[in-house]
PDB file of N, CA and C in Angstrom:
ATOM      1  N   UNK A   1      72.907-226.337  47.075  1.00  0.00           N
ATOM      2  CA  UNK A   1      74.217-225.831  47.455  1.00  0.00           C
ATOM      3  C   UNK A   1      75.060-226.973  48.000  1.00  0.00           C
ATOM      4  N   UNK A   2      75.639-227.545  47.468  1.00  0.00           N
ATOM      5  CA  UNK A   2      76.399-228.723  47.982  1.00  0.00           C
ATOM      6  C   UNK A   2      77.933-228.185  48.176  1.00  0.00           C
ATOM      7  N   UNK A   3      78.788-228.330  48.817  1.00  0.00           N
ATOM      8  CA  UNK A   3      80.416-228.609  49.144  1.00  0.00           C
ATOM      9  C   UNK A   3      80.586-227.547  49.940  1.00  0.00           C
ATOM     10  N   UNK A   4      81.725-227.170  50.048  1.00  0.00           N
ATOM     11  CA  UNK A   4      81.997-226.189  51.174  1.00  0.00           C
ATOM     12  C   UNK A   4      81.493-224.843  50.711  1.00  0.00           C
ATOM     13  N   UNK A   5      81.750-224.370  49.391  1.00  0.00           N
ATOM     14  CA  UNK A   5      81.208-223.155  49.199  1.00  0.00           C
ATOM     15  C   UNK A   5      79.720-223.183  49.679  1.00  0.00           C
ATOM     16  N   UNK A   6      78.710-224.112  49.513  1.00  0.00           N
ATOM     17  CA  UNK A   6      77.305-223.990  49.323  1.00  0.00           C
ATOM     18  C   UNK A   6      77.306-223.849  51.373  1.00  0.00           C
ATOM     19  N   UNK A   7      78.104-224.286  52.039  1.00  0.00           N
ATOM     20  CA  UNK A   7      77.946-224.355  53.539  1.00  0.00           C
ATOM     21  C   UNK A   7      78.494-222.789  53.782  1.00  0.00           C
ATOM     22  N   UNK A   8      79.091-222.467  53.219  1.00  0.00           N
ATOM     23  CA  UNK A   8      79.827-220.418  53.602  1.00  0.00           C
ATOM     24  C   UNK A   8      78.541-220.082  53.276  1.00  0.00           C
ATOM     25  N   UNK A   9      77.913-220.268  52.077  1.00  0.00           N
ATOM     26  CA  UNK A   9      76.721-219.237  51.833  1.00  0.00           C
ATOM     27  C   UNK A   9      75.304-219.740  52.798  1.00  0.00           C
ATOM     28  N   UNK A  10      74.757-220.785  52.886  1.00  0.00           N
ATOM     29  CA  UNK A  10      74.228-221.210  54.076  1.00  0.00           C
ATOM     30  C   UNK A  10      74.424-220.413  55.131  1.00  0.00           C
ATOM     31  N   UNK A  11      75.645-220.383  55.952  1.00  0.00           N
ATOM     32  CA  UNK A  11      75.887-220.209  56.573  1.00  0.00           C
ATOM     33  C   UNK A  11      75.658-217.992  56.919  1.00  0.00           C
ATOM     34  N   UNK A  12      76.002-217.390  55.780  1.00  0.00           N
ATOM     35  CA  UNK A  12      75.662-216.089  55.422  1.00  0.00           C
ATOM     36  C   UNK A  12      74.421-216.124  55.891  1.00  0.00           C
ATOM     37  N   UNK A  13      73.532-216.807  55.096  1.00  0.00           N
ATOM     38  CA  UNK A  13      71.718-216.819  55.103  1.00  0.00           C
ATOM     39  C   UNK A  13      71.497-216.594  56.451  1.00  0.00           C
ATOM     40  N   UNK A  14      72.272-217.735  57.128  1.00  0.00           N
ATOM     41  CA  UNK A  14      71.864-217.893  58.444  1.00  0.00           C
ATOM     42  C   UNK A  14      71.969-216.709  59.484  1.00  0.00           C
ATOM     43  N   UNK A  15      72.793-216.191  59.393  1.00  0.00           N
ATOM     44  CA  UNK A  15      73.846-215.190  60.498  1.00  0.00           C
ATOM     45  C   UNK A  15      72.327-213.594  59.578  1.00  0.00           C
ATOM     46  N   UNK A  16      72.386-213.582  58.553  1.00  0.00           N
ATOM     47  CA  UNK A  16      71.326-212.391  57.898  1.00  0.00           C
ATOM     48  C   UNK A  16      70.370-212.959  58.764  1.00  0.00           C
ATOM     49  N   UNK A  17      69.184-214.186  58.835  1.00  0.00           N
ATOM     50  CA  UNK A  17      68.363-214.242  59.204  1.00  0.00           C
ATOM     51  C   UNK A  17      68.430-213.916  60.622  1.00  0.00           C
ATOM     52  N   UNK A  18      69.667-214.489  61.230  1.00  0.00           N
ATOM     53  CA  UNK A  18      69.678-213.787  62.871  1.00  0.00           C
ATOM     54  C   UNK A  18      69.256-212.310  63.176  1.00  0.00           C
ATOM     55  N   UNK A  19      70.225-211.924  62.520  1.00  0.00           N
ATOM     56  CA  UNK A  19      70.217-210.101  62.529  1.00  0.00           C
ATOM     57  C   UNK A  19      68.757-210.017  62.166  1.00  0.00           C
ATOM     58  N   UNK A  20      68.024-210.523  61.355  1.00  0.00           N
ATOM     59  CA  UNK A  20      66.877-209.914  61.426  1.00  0.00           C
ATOM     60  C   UNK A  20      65.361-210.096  62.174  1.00  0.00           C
ATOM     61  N   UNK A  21      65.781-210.936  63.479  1.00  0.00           N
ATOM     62  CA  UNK A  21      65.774-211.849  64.329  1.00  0.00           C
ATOM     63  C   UNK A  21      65.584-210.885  65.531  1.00  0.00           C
ATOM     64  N   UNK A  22      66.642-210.308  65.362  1.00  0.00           N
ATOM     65  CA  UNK A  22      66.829-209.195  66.969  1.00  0.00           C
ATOM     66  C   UNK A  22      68.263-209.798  67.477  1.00  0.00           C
ATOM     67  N   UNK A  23      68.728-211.065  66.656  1.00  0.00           N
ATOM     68  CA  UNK A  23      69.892-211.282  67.617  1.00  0.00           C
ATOM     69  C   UNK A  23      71.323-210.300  67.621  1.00  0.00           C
ATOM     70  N   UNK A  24      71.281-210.553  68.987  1.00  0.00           N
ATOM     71  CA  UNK A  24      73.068-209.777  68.829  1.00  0.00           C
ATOM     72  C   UNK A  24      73.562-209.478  68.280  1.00  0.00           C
ATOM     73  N   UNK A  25      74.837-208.721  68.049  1.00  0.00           N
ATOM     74  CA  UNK A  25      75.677-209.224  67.123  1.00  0.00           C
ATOM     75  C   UNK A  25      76.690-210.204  67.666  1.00  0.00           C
ATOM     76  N   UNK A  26      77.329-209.466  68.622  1.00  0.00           N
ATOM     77  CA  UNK A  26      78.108-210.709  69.264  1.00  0.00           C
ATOM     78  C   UNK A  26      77.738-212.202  69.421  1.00  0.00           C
ATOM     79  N   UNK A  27      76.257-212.129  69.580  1.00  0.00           N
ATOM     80  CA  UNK A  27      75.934-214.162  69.739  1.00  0.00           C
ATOM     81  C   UNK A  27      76.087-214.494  68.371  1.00  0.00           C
ATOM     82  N   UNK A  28      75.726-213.615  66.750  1.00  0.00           N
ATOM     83  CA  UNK A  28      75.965-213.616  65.942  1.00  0.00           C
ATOM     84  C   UNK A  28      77.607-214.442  65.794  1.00  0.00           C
ATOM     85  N   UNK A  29      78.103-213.287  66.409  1.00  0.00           N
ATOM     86  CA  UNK A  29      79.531-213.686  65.584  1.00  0.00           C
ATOM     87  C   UNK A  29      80.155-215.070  66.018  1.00  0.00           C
ATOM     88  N   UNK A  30      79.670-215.266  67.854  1.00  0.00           N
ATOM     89  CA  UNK A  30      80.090-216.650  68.309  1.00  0.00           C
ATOM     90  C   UNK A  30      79.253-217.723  67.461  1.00  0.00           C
ATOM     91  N   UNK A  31      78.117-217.612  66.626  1.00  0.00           N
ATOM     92  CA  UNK A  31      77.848-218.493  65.761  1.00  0.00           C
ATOM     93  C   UNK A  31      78.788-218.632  64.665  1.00  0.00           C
ATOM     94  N   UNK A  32      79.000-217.435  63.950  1.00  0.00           N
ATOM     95  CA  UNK A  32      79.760-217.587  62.709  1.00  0.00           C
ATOM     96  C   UNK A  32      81.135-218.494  63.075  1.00  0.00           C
ATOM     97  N   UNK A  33      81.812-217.891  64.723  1.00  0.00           N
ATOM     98  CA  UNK A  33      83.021-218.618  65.176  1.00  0.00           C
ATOM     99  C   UNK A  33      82.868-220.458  64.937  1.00  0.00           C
ATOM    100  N   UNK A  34      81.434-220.479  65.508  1.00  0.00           N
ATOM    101  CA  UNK A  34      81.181-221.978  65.673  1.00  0.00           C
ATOM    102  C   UNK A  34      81.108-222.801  64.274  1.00  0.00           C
ATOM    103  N   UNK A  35      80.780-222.011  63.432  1.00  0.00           N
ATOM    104  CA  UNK A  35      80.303-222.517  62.632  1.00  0.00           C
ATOM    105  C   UNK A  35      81.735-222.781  61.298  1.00  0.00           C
ATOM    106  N   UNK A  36      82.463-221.359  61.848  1.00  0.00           N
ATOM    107  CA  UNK A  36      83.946-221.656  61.263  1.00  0.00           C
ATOM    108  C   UNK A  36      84.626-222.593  61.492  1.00  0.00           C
ATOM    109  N   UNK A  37      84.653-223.280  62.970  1.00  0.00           N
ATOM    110  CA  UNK A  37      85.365-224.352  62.919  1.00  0.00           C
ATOM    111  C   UNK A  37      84.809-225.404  62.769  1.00  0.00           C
ATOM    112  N   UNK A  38      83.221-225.046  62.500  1.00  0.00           N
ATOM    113  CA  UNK A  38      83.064-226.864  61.864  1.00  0.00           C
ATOM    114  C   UNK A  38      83.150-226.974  60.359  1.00  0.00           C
ATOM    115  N   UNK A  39      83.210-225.892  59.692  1.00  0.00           N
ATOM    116  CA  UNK A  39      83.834-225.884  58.254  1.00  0.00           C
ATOM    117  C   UNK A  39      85.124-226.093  58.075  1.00  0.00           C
ATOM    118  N   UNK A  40      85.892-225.508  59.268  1.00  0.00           N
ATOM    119  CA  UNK A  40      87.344-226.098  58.966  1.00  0.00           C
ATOM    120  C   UNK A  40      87.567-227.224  59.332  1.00  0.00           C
ATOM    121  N   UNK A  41      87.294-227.812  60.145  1.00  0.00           N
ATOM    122  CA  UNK A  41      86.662-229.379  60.447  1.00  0.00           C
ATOM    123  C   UNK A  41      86.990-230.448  58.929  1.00  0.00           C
ATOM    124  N   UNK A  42      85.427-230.050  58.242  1.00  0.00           N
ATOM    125  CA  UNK A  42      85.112-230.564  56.895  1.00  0.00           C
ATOM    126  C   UNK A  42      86.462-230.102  55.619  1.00  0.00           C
ATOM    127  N   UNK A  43      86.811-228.823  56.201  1.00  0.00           N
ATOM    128  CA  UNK A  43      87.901-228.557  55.173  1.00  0.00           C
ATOM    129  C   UNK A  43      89.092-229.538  54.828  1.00  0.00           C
ATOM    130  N   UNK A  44      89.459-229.928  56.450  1.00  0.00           N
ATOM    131  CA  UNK A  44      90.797-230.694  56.678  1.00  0.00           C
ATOM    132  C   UNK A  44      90.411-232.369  56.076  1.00  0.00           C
ATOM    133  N   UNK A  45      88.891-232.459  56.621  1.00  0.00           N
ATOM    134  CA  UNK A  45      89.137-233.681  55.649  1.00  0.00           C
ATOM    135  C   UNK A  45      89.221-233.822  54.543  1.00  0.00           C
ATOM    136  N   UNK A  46      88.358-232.813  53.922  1.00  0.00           N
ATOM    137  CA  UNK A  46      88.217-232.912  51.958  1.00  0.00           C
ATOM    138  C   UNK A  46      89.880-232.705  52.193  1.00  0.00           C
ATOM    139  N   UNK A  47      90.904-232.394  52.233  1.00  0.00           N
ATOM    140  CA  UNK A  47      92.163-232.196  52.386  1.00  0.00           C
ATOM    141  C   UNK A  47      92.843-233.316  52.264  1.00  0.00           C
ATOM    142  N   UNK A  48      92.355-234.201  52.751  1.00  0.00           N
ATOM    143  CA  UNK A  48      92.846-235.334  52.906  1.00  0.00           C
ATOM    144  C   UNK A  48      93.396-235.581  54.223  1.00  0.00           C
ATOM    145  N   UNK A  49      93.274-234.934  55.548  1.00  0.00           N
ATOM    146  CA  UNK A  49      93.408-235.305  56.932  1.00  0.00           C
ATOM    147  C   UNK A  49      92.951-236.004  57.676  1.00  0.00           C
ATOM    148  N   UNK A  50      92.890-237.473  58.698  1.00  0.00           N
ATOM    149  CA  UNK A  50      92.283-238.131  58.855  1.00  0.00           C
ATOM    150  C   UNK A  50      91.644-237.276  60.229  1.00  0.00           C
ATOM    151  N   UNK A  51      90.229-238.317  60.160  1.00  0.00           N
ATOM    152  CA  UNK A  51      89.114-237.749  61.148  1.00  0.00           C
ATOM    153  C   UNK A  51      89.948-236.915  62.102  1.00  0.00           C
ATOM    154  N   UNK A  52      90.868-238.522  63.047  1.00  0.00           N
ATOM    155  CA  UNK A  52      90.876-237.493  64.752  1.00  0.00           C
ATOM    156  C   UNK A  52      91.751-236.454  63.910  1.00  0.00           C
ATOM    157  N   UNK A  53      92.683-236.273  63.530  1.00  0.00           N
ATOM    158  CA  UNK A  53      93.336-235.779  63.724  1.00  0.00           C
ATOM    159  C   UNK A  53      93.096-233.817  62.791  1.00  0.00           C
ATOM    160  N   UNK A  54      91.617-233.970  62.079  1.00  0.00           N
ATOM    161  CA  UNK A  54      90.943-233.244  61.714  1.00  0.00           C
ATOM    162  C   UNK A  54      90.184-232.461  63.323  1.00  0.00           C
ATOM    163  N   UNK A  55      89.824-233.728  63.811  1.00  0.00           N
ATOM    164  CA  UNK A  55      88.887-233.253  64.842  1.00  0.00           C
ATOM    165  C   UNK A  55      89.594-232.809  66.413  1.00  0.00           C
ATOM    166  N   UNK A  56      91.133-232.995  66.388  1.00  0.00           N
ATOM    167  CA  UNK A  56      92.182-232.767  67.382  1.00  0.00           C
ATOM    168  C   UNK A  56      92.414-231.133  67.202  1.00  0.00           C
ATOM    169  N   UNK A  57      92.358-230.867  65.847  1.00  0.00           N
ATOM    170  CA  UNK A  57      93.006-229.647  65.436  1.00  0.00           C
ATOM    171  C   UNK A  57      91.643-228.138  65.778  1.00  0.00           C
ATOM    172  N   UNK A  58      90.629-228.879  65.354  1.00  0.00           N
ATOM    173  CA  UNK A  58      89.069-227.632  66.297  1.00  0.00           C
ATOM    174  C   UNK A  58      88.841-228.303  67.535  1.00  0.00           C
ATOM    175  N   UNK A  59      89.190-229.397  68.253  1.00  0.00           N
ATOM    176  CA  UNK A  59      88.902-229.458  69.711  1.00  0.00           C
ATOM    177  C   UNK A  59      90.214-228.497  70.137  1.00  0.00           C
ATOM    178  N   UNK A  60      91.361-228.498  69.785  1.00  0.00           N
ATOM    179  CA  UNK A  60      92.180-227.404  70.118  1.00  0.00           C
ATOM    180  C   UNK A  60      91.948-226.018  69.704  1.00  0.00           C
ATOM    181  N   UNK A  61      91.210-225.855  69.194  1.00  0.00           N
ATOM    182  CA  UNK A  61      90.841-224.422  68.616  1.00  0.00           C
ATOM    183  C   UNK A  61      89.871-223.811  69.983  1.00  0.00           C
ATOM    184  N   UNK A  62      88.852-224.575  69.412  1.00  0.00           N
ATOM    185  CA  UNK A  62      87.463-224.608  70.468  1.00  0.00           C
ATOM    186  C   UNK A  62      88.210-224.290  71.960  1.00  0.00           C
ATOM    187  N   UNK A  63      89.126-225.402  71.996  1.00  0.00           N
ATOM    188  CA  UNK A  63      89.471-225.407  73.785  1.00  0.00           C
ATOM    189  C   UNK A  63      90.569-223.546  74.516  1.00  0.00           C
ATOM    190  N   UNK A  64      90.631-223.425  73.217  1.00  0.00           N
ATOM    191  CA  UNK A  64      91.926-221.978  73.279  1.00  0.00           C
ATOM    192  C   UNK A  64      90.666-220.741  73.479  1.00  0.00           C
ATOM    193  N   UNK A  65      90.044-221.323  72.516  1.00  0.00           N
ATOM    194  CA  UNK A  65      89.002-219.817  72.498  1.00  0.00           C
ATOM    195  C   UNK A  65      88.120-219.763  73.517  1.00  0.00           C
ATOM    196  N   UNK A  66      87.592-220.835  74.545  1.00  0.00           N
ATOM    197  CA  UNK A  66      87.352-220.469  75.617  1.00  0.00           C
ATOM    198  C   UNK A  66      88.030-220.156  76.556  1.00  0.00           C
ATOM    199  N   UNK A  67      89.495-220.657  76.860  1.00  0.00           N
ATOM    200  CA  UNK A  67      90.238-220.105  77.720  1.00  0.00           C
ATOM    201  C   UNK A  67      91.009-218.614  76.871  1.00  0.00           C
ATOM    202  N   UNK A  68      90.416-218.234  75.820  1.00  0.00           N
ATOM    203  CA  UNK A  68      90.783-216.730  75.839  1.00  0.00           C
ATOM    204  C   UNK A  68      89.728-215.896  75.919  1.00  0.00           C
ATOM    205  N   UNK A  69      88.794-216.456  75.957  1.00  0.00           N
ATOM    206  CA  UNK A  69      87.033-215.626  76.377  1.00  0.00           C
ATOM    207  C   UNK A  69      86.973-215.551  77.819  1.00  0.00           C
ATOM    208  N   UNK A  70      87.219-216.202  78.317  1.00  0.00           N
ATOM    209  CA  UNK A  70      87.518-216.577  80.012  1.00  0.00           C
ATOM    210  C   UNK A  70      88.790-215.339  80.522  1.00  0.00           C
ATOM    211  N   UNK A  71      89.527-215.253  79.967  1.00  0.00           N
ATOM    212  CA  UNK A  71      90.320-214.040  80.000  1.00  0.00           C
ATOM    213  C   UNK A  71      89.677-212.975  79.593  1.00  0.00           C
ATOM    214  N   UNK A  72      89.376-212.326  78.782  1.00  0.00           N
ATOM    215  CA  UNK A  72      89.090-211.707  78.185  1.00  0.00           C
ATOM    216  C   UNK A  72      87.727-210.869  79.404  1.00  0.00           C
ATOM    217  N   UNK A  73      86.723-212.013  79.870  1.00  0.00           N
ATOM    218  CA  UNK A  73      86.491-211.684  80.645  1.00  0.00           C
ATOM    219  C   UNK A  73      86.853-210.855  82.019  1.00  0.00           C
ATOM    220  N   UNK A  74      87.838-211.806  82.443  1.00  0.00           N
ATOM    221  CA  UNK A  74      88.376-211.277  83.553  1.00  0.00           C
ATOM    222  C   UNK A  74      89.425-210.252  83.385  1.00  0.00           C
ATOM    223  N   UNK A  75      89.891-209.693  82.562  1.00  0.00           N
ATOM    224  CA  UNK A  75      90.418-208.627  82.226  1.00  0.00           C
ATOM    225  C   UNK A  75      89.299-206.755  81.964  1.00  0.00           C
ATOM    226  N   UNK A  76      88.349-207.249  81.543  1.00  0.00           N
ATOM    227  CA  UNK A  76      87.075-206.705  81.318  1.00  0.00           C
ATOM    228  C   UNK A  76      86.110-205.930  82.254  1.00  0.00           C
ATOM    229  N   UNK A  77      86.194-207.561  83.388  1.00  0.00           N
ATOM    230  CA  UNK A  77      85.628-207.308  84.789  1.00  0.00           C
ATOM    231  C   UNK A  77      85.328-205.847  85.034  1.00  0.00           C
ATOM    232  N   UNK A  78      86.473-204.893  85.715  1.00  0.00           N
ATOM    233  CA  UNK A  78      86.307-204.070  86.293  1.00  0.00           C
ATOM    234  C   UNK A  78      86.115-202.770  85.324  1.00  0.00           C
ATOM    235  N   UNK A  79      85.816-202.809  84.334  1.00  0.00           N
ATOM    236  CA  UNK A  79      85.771-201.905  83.281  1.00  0.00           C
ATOM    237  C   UNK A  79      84.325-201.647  83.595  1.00  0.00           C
ATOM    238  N   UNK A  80      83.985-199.958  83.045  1.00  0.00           N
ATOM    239  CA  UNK A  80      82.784-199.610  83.292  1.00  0.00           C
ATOM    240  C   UNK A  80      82.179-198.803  81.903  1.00  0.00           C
ATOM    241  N   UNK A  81      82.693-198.581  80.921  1.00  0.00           N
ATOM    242  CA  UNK A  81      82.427-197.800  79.577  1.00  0.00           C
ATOM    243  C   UNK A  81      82.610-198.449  78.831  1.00  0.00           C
ATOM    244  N   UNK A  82      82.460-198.588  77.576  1.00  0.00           N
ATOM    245  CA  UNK A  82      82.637-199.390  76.018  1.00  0.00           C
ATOM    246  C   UNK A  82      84.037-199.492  75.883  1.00  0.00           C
ATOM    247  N   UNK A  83      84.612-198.275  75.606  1.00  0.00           N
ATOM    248  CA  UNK A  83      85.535-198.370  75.558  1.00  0.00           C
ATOM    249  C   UNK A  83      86.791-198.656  75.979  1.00  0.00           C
ATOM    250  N   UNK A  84      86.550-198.656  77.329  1.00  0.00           N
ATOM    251  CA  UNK A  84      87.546-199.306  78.412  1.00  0.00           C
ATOM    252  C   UNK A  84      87.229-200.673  78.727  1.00  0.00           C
ATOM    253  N   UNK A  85      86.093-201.245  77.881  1.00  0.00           N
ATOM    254  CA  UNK A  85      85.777-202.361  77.684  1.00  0.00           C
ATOM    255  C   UNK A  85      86.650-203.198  76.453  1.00  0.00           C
ATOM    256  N   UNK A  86      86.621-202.345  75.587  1.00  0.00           N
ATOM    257  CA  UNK A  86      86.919-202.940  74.223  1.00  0.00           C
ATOM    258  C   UNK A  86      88.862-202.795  74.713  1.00  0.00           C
ATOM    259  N   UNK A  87      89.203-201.940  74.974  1.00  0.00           N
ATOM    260  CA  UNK A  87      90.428-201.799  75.681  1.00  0.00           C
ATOM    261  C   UNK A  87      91.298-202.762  76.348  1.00  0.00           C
ATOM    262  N   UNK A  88      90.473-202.837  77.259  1.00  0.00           N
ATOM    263  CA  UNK A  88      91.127-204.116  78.037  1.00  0.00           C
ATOM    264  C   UNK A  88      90.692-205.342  77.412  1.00  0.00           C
ATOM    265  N   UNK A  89      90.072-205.720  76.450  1.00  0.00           N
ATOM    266  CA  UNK A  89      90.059-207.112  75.645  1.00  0.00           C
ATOM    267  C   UNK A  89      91.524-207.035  74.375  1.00  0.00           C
ATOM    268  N   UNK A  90      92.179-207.409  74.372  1.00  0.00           N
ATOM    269  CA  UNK A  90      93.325-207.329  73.103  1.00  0.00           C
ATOM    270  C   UNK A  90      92.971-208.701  72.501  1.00  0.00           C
ATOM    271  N   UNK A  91      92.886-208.387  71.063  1.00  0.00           N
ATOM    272  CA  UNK A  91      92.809-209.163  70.503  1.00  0.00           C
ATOM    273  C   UNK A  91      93.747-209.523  69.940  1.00  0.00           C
ATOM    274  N   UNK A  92      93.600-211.609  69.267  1.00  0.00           N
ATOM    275  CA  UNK A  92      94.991-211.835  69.596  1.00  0.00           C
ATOM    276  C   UNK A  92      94.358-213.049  68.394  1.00  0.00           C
ATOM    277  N   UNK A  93      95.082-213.399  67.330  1.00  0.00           N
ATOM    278  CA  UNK A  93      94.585-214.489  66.115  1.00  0.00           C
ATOM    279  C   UNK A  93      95.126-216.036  67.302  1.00  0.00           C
ATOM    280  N   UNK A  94      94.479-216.461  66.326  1.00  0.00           N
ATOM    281  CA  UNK A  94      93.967-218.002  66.712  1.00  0.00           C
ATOM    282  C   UNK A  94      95.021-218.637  66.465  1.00  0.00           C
TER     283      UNK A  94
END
């Protein structure tokens, strides 16, 4: 499996083998997250983008999505049901 397609499907394998693993889903998906931006990473260069400025664009990604998990948290905090869980998290694109 070589190029970016052969790394999406890799990457499938991987996230199936979790699940059948016992893992999460959620640690699941913060893998797939992780793993999205190091494909978009590789994307920007096959693109023709140079390194930093490949690697400026997911250290800014990376750095947003913890300070919106960090929220997300603390919005969450005092919630006591699923749904007043899922509630007070709004989701919001990257």
């Amino acid at each position: 499996m070589d190029g970016l397609l052969g790394q999406v499907q890799l990457a499938k394998v991987f996230a199936v083998r979790l699940a059948g693993k016992g893992m999460p889903n959620d640690a699941i998906l913060r893998e797939s997250w992780l793993s999205a931006l190091a494909l978009g990473g590789l994307t920007l260069r096959a693109l023709g983008y140079a390194d930093d400025d490949a690697d400026n664009v997911v250290n800014r990604l990376r750095k947003s999505d913890v300070e919106w998990l960090d929220q997300q948290i603390t919005a969450a905090r005092n919630e006591r049901g699923r749904e007043d869980i899922v509630a007070a998290i709004t989701p919001e694109p990257v």
